[in-house]
Protein backbone atom coordinates (compact mmCIF):
# COMPACT_ATOMS: atom_id res chain seq x y z
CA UNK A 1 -2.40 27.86 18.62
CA UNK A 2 -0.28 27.48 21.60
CA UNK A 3 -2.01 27.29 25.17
CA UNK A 4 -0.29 29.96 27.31
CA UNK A 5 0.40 28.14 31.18
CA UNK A 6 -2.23 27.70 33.52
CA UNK A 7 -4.88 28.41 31.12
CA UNK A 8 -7.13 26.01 29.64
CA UNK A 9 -9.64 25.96 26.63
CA UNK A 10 -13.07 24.94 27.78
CA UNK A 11 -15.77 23.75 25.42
CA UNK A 12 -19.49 23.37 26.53
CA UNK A 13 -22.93 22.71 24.98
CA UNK A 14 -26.79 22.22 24.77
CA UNK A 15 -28.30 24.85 26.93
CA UNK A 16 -31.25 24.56 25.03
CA UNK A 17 -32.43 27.77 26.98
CA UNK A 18 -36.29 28.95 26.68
CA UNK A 19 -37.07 24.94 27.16
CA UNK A 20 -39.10 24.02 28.95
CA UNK A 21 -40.75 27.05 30.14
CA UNK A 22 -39.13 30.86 31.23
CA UNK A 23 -38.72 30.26 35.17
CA UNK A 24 -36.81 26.85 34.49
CA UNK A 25 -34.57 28.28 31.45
CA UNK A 26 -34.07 31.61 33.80
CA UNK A 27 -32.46 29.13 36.87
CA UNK A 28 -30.44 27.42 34.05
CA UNK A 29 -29.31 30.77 32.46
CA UNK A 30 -27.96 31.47 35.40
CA UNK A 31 -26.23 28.74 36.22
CA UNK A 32 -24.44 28.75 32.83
CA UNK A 33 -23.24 32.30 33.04
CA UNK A 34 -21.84 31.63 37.08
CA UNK A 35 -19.55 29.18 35.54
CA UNK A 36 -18.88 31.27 32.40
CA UNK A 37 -17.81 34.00 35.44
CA UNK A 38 -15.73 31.11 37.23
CA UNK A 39 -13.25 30.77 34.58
CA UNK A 40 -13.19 33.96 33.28
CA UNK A 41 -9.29 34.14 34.16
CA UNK A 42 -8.17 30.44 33.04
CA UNK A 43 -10.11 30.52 29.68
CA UNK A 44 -7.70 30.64 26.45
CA UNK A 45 -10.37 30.39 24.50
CA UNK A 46 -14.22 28.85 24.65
CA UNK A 47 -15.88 26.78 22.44
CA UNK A 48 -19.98 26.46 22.53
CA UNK A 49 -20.96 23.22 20.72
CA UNK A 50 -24.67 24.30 19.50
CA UNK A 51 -28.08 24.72 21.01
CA UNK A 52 -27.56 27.56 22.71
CA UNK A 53 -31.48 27.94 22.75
CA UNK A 54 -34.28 25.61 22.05
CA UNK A 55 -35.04 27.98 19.10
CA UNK A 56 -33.16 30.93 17.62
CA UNK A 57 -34.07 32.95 14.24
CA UNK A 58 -32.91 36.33 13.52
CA UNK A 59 -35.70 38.14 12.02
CA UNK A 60 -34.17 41.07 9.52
CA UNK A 61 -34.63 43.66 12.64
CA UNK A 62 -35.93 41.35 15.48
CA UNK A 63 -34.23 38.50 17.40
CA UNK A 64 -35.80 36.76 20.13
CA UNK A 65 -36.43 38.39 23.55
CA UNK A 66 -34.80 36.73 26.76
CA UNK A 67 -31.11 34.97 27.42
CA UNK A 68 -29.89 38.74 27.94
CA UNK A 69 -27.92 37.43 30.89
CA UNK A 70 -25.98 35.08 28.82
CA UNK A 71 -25.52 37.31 25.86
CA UNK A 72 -24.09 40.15 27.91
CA UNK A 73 -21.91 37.70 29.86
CA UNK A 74 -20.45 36.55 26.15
CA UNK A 75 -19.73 40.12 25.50
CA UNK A 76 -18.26 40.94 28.24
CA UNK A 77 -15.79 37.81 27.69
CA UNK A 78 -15.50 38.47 24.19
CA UNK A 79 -14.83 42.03 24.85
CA UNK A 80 -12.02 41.45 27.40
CA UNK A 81 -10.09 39.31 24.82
CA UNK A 82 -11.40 36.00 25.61
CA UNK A 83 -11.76 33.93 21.77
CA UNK A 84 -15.76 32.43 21.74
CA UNK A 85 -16.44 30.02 19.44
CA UNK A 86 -20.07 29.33 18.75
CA UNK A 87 -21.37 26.29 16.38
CA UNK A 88 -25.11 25.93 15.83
CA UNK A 89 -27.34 22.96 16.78
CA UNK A 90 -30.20 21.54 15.33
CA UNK A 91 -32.14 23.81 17.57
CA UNK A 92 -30.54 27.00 16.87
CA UNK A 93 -29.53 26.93 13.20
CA UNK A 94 -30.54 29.68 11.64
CA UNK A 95 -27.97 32.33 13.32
CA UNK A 96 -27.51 34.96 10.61
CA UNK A 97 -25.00 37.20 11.33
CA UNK A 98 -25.93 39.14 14.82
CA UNK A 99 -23.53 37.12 17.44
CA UNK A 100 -20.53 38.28 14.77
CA UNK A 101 -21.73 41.51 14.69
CA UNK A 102 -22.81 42.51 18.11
CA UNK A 103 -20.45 40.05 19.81
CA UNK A 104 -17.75 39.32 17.78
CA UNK A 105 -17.96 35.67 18.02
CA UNK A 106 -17.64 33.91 14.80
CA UNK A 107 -20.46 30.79 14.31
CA UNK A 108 -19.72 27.82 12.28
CA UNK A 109 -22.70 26.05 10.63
CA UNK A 110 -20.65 22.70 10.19
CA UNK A 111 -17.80 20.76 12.49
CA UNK A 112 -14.52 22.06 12.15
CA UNK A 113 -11.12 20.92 12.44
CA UNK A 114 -8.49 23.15 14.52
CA UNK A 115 -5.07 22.58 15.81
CA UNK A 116 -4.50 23.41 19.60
CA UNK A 117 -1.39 23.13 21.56
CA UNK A 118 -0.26 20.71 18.76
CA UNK A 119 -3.07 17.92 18.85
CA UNK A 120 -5.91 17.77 15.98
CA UNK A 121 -9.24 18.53 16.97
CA UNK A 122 -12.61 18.07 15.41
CA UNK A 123 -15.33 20.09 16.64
CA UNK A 124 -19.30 20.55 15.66
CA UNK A 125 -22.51 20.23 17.45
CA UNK A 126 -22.96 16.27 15.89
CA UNK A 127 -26.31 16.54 14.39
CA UNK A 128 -26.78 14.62 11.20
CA UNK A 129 -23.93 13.22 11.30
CA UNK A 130 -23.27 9.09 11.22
CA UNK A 131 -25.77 6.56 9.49
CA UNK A 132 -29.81 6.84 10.17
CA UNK A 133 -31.57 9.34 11.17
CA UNK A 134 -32.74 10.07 7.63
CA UNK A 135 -35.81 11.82 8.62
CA UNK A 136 -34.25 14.33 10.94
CA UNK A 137 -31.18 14.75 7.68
CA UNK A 138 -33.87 15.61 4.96
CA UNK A 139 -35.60 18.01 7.49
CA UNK A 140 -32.63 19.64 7.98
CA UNK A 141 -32.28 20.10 3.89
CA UNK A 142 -35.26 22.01 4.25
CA UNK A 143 -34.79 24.14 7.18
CA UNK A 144 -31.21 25.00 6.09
CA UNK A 145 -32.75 25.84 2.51
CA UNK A 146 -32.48 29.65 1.92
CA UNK A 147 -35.79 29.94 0.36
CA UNK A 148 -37.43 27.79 3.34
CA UNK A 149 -35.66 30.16 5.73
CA UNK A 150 -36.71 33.34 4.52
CA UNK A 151 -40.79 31.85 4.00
CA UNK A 152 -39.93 31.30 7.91
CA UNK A 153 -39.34 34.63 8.40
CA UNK A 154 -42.35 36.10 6.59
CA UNK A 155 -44.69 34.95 9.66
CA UNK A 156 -44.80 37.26 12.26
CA UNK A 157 -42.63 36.04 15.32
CA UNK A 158 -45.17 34.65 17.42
CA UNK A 159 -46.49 32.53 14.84
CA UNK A 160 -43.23 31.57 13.74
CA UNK A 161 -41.66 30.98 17.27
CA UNK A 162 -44.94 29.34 18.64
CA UNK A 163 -44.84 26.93 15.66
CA UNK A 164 -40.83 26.41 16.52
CA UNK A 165 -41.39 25.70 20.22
CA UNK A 166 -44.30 23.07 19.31
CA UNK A 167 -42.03 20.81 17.03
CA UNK A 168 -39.19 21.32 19.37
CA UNK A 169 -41.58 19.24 22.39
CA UNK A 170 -42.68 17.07 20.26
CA UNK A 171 -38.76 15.96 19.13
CA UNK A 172 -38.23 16.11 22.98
CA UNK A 173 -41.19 13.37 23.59
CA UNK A 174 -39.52 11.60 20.48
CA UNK A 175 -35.85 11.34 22.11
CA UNK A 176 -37.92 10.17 25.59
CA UNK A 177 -34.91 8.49 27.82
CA UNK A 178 -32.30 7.46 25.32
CA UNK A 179 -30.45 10.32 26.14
CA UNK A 180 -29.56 8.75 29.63
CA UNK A 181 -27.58 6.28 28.83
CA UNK A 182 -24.90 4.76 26.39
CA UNK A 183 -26.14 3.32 23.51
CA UNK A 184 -23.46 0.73 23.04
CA UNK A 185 -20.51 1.40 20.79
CA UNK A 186 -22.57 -0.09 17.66
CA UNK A 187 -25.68 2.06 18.23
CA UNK A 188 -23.79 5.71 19.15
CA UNK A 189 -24.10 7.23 15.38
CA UNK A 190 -21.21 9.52 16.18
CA UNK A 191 -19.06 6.68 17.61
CA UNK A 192 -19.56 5.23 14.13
CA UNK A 193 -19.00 8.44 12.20
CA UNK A 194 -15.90 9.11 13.83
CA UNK A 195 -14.47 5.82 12.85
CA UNK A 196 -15.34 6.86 9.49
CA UNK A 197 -12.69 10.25 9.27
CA UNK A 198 -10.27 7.85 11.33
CA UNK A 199 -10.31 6.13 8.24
CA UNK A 200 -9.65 8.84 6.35
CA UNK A 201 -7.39 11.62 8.10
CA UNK A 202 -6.34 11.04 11.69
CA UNK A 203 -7.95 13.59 14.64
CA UNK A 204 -6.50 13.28 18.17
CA UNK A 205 -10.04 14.38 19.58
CA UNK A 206 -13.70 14.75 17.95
CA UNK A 207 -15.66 16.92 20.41
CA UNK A 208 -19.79 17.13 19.89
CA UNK A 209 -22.87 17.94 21.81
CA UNK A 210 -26.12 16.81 20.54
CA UNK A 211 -26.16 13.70 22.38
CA UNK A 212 -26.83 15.55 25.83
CA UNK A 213 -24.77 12.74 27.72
CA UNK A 214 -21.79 12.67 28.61
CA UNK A 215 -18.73 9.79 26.78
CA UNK A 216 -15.38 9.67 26.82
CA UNK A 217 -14.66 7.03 24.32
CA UNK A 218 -11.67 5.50 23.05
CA UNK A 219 -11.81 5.34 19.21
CA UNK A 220 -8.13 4.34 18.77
CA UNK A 221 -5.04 4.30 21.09
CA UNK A 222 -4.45 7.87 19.77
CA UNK A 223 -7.66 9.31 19.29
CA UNK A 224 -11.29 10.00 21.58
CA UNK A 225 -14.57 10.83 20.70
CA UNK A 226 -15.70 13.35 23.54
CA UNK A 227 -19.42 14.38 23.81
CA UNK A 228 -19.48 16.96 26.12
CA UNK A 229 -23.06 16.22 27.58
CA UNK A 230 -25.39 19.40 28.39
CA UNK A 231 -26.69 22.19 30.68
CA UNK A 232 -30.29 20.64 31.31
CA UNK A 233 -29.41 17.50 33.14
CA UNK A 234 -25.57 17.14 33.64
CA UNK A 235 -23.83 20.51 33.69
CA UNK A 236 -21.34 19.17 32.10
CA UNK A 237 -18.10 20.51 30.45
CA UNK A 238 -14.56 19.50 29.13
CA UNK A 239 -11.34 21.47 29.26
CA UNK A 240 -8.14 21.25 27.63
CA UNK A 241 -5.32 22.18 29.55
CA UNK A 242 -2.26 21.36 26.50
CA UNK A 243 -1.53 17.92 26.82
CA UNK A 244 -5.18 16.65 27.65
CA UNK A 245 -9.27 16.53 27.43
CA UNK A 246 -11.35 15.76 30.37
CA UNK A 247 -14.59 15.65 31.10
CA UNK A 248 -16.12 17.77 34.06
CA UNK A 249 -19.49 18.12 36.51
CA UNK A 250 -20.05 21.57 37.43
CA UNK A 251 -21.70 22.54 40.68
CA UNK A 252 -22.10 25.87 41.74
């Protein structure tokens, strides 16, 4: 797609929103759908990199209560022509259908590649991906199983998202502070997973989330890995205006 002038595409991520309690989420909800409002007129098109909320199922007839601020905001945008792009996170995986159908915004369960304004983008929340983390890739086997999903969904919603909200602390506790700082080019797994496509087929920009900090790294003198950062800690965004990514604080 071609970027028409003075509009950008904008791609954000990790608002991990019910974490870690309803008044903090609520300040945060807000703060994410004040900026959606601020570039209502320069978006192109927006891209959400994954966990949207700490924890999302869609029950056959229930979804969970809250975000209503947000999700109206995304209709509203969607509704007024605006392209939304939504991947899923770790945290939010099991979306089953209802942001298509009551929002028409399409949700991709793995990264993507897409051609904007000419340059080759890939684009995906970043979990799982790179060496290690072998735990957290068979657990995601399991949870992504469609057998495993629908046992989920046979406990009644406050078992199921008390149970959900539990093991999403306790993988909180288990990150602790590395999600402060750079790793080091040898330790980032998506550093090192990126270098693996570049071997492979040759993408301009890789854009994740995940790693709720913020890197703009040169893989190559003609590609960058971006992570975009997140909405608990940095506010953070990046926009494409054509010709370039860049990285972004937002205060309100």
């Amino acid at each position: 797609m071609t970027i028409s002038p003075d509009k950008k595409i904008y791609f954000l991520t990790d608002f991990h929103l019910g974490a870690p309690d309803h008044t903090r989420s609520l300040v945060r909800e807000k703060k994410i759908v004040a900026f959606l409002e601020s570039i209502r007129h320069s978006a192109e098109q927006i891209f959400i990199l994954g966990d949207i909320f700490d924890f999302w199922y869609e029950y056959k007839k229930v979804v969970p209560k809250g975000y209503v601020r947000l999700l109206g905001k995304l209709a509203e945008l969607s509704d007024s022509g605006i392209p939304i792009h939504v991947f899923v996170g770790n945290h939010d995986m099991w979306m089953s259908g209802y942001f298509e159908a009551e929002l028409n915004i399409p949700v991709y369960h793995h990264p993507k590649p897409f051609e904007l304004n000419g340059k080759r983008f890939l684009i995906g929340h970043g979990d799982g991906l790179g060496p290690g983390d072998h735990g957290y890739k068979f657990l995601k086997k399991i949870f992504r199983n469609p057998f495993c999903k629908w046992l989920f969904g046979q406990l009644h919603p406050n078992w199921g998202i008390g149970l959900a909200d539990y093991f999403s602390r306790k993988s909180r506790e288990k990150t602790g502070s590395s999600d402060q700082h750079f790793l080091g080019e040898e330790n980032e797994w998506l550093i090192i997973y990126c270098k693996e496509v570049l071997q492979k087929e040759h993408f301009d920009y890789f854009l994740f989330g995940h790693r709720h900090f913020p890197i703009d790294f040169r893989l190559t003198d003609t590609s960058r890995y971006i992570n975009v950062g997140d909405w608990i800690r940095n506010f953070s965004y990046a926009d494409f205006d054509g010709a370039d990514v860049q990285l972004h604080k937002w205060e309100e």
